[in-house]
N, C-alpha and C. Protein backbone atom coordinates (compact mmCIF):
# COMPACT_ATOMS: atom_id res chain seq x y z
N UNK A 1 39.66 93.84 24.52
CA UNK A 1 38.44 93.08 24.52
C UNK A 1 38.44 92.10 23.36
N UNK A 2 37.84 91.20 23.43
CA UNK A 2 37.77 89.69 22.74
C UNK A 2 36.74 90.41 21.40
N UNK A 3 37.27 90.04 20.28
CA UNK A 3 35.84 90.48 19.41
C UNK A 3 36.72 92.02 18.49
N UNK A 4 37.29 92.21 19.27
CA UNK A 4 37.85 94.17 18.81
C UNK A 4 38.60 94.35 17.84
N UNK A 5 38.62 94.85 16.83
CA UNK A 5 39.54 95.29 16.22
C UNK A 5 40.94 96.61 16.67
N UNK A 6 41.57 96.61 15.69
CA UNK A 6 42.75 97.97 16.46
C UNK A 6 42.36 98.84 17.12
N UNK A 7 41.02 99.61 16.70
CA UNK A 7 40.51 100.45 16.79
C UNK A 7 39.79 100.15 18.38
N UNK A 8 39.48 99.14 18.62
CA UNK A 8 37.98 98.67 20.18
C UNK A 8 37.15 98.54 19.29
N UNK A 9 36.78 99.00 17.82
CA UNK A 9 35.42 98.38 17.27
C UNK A 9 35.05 96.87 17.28
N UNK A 10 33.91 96.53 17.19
CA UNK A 10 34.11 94.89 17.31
C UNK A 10 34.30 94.75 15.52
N UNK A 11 34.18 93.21 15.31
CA UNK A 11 34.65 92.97 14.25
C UNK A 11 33.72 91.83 13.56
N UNK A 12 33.85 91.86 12.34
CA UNK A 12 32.99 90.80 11.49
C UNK A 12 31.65 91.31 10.86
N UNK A 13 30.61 90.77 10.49
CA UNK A 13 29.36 91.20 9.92
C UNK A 13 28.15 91.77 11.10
N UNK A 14 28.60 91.02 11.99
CA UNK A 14 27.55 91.43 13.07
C UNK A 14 27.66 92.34 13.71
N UNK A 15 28.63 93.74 13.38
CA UNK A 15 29.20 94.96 13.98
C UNK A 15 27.82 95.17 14.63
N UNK A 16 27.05 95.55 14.13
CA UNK A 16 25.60 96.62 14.55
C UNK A 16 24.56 95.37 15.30
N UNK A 17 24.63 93.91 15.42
CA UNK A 17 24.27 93.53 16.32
C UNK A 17 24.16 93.13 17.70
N UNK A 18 25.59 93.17 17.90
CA UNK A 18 26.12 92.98 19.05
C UNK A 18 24.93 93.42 20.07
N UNK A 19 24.94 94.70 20.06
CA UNK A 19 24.09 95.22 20.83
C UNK A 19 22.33 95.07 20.85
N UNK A 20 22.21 94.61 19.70
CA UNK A 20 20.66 94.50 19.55
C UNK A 20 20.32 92.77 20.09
N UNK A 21 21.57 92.08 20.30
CA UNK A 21 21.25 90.88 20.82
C UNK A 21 20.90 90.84 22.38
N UNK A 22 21.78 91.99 23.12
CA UNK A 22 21.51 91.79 24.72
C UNK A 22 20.27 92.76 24.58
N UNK A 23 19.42 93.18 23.85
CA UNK A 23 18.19 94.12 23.98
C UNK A 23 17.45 92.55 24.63
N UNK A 24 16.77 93.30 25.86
CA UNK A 24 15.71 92.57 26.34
C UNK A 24 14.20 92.45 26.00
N UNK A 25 13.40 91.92 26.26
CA UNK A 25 12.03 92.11 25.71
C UNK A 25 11.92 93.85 26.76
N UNK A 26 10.88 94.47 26.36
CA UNK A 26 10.76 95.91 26.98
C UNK A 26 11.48 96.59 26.59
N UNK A 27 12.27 96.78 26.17
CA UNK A 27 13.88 97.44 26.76
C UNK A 27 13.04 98.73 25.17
N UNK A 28 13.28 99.87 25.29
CA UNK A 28 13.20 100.72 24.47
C UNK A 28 14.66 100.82 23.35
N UNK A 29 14.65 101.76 22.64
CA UNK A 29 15.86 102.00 21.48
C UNK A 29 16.23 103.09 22.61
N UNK A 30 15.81 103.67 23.30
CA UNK A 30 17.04 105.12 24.18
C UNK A 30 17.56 103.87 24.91
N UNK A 31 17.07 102.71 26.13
CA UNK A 31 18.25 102.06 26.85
C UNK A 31 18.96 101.29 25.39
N UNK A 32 18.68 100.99 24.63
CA UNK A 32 19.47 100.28 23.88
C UNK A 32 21.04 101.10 23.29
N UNK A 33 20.83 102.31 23.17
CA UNK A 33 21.36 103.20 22.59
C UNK A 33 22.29 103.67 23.52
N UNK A 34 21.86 103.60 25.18
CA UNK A 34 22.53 104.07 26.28
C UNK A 34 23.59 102.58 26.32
N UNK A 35 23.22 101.65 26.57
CA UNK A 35 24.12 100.01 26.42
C UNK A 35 24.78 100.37 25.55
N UNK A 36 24.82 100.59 24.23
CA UNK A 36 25.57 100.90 23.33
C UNK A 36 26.62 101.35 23.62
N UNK A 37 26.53 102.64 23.60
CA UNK A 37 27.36 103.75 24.08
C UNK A 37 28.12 103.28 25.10
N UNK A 38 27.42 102.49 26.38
CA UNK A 38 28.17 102.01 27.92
C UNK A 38 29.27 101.25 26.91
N UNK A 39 28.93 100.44 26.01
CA UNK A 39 30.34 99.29 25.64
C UNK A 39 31.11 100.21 24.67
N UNK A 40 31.25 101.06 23.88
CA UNK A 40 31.45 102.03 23.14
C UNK A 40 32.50 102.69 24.14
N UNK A 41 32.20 103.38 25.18
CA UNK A 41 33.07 104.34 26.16
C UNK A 41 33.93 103.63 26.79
N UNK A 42 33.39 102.11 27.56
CA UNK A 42 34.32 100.88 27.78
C UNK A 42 35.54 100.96 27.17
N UNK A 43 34.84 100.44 25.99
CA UNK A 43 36.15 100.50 24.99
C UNK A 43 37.45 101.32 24.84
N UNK A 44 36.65 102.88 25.04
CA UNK A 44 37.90 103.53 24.69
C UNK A 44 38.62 104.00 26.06
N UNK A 45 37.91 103.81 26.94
CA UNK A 45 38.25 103.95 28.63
C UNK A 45 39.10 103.22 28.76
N UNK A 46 39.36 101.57 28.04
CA UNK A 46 40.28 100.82 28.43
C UNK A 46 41.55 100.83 27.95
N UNK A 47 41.12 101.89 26.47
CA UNK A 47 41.88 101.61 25.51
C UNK A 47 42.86 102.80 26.06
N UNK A 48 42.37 103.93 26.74
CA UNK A 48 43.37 104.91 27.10
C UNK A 48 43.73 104.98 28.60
N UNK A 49 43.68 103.99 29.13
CA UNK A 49 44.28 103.40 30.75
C UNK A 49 45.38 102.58 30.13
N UNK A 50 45.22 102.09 29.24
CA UNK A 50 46.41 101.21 28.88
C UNK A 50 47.60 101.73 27.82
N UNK A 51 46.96 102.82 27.14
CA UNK A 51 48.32 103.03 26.18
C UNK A 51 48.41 104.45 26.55
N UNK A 52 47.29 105.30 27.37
CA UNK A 52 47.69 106.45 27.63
C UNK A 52 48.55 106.99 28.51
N UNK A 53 48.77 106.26 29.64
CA UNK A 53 50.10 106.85 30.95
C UNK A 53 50.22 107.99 31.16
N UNK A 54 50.89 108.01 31.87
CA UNK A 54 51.34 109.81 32.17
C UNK A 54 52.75 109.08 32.03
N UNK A 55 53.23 110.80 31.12
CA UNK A 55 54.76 110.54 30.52
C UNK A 55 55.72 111.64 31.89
N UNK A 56 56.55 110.75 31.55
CA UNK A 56 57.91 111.20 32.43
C UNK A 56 58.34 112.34 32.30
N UNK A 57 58.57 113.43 33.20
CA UNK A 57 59.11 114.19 33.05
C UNK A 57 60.67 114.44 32.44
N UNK A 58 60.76 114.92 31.41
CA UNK A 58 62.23 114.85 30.99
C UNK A 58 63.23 114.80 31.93
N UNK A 59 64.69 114.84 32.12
CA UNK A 59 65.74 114.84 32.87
C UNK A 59 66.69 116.30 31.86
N UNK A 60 67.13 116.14 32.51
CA UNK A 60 68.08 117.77 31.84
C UNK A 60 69.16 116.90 30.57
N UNK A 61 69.06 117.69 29.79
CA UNK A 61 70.12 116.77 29.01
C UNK A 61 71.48 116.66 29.33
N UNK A 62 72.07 117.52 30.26
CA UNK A 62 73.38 117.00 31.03
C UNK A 62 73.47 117.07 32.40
N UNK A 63 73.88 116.43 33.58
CA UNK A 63 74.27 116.87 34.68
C UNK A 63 74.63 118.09 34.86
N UNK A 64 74.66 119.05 35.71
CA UNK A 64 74.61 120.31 35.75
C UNK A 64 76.24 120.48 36.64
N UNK A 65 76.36 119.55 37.34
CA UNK A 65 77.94 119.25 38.19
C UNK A 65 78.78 118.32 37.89
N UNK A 66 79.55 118.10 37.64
CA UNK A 66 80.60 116.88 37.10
C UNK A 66 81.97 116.52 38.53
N UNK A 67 81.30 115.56 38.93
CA UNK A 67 81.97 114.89 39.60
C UNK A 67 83.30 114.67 38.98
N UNK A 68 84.56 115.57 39.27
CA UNK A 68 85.72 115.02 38.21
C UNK A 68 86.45 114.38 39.49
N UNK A 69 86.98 113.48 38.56
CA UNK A 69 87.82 112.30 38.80
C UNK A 69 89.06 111.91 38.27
N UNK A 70 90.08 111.65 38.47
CA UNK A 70 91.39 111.55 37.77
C UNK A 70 91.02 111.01 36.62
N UNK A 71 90.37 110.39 36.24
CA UNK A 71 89.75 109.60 35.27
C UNK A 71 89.03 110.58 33.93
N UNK A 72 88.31 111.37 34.36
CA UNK A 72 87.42 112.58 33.79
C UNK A 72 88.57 113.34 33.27
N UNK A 73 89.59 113.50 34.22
CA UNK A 73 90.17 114.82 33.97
C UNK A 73 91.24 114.43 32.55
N UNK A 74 91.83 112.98 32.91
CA UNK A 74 92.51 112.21 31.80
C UNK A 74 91.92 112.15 30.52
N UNK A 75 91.02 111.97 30.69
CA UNK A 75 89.85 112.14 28.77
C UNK A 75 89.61 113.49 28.91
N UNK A 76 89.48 114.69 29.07
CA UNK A 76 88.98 115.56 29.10
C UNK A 76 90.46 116.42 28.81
N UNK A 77 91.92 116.11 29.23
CA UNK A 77 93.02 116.63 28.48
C UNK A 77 93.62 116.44 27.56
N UNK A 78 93.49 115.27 27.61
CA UNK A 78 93.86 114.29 26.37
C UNK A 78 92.68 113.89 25.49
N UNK A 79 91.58 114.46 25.15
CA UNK A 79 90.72 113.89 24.27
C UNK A 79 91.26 113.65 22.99
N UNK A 80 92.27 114.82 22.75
CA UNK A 80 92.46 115.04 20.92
C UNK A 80 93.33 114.35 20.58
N UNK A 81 94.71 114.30 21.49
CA UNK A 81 95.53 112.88 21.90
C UNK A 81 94.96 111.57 21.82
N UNK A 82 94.09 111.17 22.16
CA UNK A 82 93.35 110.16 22.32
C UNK A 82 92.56 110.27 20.71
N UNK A 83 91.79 110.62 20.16
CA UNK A 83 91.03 110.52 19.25
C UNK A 83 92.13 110.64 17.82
N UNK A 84 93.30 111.61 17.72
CA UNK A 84 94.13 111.08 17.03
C UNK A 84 94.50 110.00 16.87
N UNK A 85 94.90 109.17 17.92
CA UNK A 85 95.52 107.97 18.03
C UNK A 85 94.31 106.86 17.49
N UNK A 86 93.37 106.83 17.72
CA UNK A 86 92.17 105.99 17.19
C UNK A 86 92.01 106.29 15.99
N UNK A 87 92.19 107.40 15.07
CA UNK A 87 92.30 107.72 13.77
C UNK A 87 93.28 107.03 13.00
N UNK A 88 94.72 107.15 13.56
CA UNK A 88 95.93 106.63 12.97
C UNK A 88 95.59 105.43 12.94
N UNK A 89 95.27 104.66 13.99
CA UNK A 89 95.61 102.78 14.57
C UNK A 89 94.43 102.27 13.45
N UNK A 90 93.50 102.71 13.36
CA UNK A 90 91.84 102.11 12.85
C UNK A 90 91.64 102.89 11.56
N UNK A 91 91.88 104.24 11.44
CA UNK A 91 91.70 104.60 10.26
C UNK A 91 90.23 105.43 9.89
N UNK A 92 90.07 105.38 11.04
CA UNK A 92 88.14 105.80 11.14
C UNK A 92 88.03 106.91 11.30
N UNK A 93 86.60 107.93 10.92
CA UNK A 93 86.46 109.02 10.82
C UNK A 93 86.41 109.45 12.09
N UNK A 94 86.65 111.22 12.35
CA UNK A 94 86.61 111.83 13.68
C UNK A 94 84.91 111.73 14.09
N UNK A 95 84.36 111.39 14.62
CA UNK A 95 82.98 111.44 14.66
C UNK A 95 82.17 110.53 14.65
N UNK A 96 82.32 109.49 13.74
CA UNK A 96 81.85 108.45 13.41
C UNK A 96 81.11 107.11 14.57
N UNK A 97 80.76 106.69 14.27
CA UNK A 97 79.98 105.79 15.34
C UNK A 97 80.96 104.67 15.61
N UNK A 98 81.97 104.04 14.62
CA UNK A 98 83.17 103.39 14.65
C UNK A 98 84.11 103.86 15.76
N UNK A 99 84.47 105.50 15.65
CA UNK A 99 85.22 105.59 16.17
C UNK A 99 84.88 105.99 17.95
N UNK A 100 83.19 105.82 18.06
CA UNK A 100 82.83 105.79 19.32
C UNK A 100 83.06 104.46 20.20
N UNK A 101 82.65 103.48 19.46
CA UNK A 101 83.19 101.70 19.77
C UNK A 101 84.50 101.93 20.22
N UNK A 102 85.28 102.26 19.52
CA UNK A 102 86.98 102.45 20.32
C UNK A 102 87.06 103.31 21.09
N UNK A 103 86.80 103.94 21.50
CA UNK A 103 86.99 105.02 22.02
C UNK A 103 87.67 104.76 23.70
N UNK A 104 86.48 103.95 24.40
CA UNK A 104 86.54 103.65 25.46
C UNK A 104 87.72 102.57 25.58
N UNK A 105 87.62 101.62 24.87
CA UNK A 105 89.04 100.94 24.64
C UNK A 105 90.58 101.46 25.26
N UNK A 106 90.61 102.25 23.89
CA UNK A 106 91.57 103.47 23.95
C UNK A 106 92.36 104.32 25.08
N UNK A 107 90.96 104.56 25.79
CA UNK A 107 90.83 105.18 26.86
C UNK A 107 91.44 104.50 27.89
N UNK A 108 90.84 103.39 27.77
CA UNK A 108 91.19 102.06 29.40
C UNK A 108 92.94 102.38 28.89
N UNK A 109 93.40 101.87 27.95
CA UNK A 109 94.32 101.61 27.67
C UNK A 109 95.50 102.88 27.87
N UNK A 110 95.07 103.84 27.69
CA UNK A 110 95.66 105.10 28.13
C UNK A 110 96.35 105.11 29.25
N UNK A 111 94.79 105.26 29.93
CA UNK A 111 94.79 105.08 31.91
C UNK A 111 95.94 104.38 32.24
N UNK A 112 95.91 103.10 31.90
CA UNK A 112 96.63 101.87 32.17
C UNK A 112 98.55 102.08 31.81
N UNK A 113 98.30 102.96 30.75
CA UNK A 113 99.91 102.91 30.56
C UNK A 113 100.25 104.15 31.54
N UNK A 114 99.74 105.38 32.42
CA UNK A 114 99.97 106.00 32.74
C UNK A 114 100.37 105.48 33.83
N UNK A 115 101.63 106.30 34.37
CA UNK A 115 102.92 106.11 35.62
C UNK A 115 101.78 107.04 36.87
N UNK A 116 102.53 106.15 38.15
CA UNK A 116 101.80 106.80 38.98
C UNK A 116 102.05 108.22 39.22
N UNK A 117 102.67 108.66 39.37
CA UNK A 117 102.67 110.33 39.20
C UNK A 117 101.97 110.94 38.28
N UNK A 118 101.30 110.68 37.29
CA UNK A 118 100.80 111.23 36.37
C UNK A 118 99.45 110.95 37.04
N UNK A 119 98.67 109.65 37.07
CA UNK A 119 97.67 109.34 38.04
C UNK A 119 97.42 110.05 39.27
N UNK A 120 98.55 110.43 39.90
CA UNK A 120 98.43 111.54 41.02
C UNK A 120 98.16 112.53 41.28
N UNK A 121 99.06 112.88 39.73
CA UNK A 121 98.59 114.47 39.40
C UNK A 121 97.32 114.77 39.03
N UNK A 122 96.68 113.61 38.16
CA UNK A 122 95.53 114.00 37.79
C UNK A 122 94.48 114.12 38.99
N UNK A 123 94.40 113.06 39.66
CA UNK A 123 93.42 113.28 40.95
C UNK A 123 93.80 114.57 41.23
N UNK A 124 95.37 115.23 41.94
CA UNK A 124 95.20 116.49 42.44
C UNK A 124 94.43 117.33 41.82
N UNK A 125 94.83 117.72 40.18
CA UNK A 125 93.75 118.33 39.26
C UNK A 125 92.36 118.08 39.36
N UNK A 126 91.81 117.11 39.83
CA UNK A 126 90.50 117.24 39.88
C UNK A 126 90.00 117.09 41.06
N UNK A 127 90.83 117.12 42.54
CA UNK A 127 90.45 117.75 43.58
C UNK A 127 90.11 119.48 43.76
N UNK A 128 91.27 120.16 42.51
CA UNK A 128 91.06 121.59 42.91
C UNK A 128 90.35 121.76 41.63
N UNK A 129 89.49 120.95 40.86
CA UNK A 129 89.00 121.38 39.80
C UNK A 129 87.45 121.21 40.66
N UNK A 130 87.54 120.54 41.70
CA UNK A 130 85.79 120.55 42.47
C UNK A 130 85.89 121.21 43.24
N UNK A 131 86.64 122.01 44.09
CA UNK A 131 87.15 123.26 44.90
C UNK A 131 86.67 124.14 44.05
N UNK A 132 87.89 124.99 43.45
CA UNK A 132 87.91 126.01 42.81
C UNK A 132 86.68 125.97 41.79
N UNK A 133 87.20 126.19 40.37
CA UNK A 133 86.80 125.45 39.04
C UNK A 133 87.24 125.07 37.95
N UNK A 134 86.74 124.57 36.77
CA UNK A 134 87.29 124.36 35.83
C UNK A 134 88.41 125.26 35.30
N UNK A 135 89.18 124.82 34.21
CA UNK A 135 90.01 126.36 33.66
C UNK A 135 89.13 126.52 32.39
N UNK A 136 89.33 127.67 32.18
CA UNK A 136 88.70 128.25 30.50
C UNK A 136 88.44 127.34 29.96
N UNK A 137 89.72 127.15 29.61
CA UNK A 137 89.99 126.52 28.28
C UNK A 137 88.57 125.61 28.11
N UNK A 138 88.54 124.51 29.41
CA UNK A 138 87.75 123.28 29.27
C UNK A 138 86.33 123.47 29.18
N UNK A 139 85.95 124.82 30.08
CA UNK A 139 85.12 125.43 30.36
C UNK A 139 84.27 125.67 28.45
N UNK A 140 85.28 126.51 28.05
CA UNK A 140 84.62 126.77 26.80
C UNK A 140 84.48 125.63 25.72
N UNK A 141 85.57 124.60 26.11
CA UNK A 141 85.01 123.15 25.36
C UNK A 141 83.68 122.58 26.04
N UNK A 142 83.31 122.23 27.21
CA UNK A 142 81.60 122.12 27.43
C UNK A 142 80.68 123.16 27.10
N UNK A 143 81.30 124.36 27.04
CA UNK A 143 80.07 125.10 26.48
C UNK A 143 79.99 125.12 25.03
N UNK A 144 80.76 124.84 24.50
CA UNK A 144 80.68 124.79 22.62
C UNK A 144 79.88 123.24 22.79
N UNK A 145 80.13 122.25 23.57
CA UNK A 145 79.55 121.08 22.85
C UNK A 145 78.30 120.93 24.00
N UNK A 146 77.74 121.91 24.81
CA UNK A 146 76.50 121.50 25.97
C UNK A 146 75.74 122.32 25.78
N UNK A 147 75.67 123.40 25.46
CA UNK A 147 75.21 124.93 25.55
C UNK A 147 74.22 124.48 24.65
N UNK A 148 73.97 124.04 23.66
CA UNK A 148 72.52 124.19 22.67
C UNK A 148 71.69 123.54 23.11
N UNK A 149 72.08 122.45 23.36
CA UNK A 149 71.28 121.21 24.25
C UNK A 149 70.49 121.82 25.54
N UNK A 150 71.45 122.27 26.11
CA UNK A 150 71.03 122.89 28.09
C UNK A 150 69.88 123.76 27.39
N UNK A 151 70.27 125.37 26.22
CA UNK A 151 69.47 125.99 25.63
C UNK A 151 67.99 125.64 25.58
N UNK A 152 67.96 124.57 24.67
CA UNK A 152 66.66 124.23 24.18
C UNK A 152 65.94 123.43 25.13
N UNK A 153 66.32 122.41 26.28
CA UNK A 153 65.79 122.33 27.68
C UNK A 153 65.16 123.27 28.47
N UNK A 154 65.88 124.33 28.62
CA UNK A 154 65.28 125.85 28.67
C UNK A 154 64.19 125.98 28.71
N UNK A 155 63.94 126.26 27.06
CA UNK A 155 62.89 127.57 26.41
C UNK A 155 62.02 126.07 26.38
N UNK A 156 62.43 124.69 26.23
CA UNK A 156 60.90 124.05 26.03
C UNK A 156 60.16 123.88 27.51
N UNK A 157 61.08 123.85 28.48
CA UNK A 157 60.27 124.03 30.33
C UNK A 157 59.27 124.81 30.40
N UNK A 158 60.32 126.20 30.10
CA UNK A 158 59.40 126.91 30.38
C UNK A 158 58.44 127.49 29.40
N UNK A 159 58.10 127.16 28.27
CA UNK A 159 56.98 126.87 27.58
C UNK A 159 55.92 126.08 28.34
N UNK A 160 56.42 124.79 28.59
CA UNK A 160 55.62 123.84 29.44
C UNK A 160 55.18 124.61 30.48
N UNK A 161 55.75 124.81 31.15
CA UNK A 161 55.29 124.92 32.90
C UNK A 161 54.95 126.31 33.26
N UNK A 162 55.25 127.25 31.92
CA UNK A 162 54.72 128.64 32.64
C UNK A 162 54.19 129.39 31.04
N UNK A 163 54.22 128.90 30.06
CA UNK A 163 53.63 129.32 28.47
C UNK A 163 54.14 130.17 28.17
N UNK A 164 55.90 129.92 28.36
CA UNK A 164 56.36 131.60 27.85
C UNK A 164 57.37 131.01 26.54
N UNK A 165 57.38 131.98 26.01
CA UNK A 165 58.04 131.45 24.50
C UNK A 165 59.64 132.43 25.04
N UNK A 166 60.55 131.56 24.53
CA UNK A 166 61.81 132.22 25.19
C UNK A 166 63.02 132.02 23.77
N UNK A 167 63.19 133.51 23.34
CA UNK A 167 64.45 133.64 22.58
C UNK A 167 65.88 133.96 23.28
N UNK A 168 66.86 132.93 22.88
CA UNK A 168 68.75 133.08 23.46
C UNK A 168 68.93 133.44 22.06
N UNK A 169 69.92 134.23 21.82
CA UNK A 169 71.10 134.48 20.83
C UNK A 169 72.43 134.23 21.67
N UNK A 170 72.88 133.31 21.50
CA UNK A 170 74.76 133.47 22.07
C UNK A 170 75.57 133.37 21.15
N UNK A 171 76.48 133.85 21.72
CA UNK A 171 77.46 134.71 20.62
C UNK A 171 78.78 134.23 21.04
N UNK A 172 79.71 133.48 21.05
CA UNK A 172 81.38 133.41 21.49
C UNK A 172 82.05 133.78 20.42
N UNK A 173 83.60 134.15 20.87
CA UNK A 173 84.14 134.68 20.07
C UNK A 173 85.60 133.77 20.39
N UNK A 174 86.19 132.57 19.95
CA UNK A 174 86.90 131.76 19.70
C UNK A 174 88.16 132.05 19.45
N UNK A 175 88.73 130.55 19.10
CA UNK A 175 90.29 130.78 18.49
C UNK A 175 90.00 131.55 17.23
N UNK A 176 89.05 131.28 16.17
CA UNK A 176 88.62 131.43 14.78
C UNK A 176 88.21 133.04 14.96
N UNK A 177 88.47 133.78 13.83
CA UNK A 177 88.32 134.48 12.93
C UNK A 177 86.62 134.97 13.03
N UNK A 178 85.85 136.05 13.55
CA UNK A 178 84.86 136.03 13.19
C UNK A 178 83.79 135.62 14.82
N UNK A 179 82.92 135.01 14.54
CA UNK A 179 81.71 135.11 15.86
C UNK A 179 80.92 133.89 15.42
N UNK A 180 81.01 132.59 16.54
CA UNK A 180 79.89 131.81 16.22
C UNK A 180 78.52 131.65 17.25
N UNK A 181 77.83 132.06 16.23
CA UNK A 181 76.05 132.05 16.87
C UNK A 181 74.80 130.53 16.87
N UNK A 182 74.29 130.38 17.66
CA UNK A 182 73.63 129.31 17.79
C UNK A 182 72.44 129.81 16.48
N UNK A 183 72.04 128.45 16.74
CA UNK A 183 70.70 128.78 15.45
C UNK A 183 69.69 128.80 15.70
């Protein structure tokens, strides 16, 4: 509204007249007070149609199925191969936001030097990797780097949608020495 400050209040010296100007001859202080209030509720009626919305329901933080693809299966064997090599060439940390920019690079470039038999093989691998399933190994690399994330999607749902408060402890037991637990 024209006149409003951040707030919908109006603005300037004449705050408290506004309303005493559309008072008509007759008009009592209760309709004056009711007008009031009508531009008052206006205000904030408009003010929460417009910035209030209804928010989106989250999305899961990962796909729950992975479409693998010769492509998938190539970064997903070779990741450490691959992320070495971006370390050596660039010099950049394992992790780093630098070494996310290359990454995909890297990657194309991989693909690209690979012989078709190797390309072949990989599709076969990830025909019987959507058949069958994953192997361990890879298996326990998405669950070390998906599992906290999927976790806490979880327990905040169903907080939301049914008010239940929900404790996980998981526990794997690794290449390493010992037991790592989520927090």
């Amino acid at each position: 509204m024209e006149g409003c400050d951040a707030r919908g209040l109006t603005k300037g010296p004449d705050q408290g007249q506004t309303a005493a100007r559309e008072m008509k001859e007759g008009e009592s202080i209760e309709q004056l007070i009711r007008n009031a209030f009508g531009l008052i509720f206006q205000v904030y009626r408009n003010w929460f149609r417009n910035h209030g919305g209804r928010k989106q329901d989250q999305k899961p933080p990962i796909n729950m199925g992975r479409r693998w693809t010769y492509h998938w299966v190539i970064d997903t064997l070779r990741k450490w191969e691959l992320l070495n090599k971006i370390q050596d060439d660039t010099g950049v940390k394992l992790g780093s936001m630098e070494m996310i920019q290359h990454y995909s690079k890297y990657l194309s470039a991989l693909i690209e030097s690979l012989t078709e038999e190797e390309i072949q093989e990989a599709a076969k691998m990830a025909e019987e990797w959507k058949s069958q399933s994953v192997p361990p190994k890879v298996q326990i690399d998405i669950a070390k780097k998906k599992s906290e994330s999927m976790v806490h999607h979880f327990a905040s749902e169903m907080y939301k949608q049914a008010g239940m408060r929900v404790f996980v402890l998981a526990a794997t037991s690794g290449n390493q020495p010992g037991i790592d637990m989520t927090r």
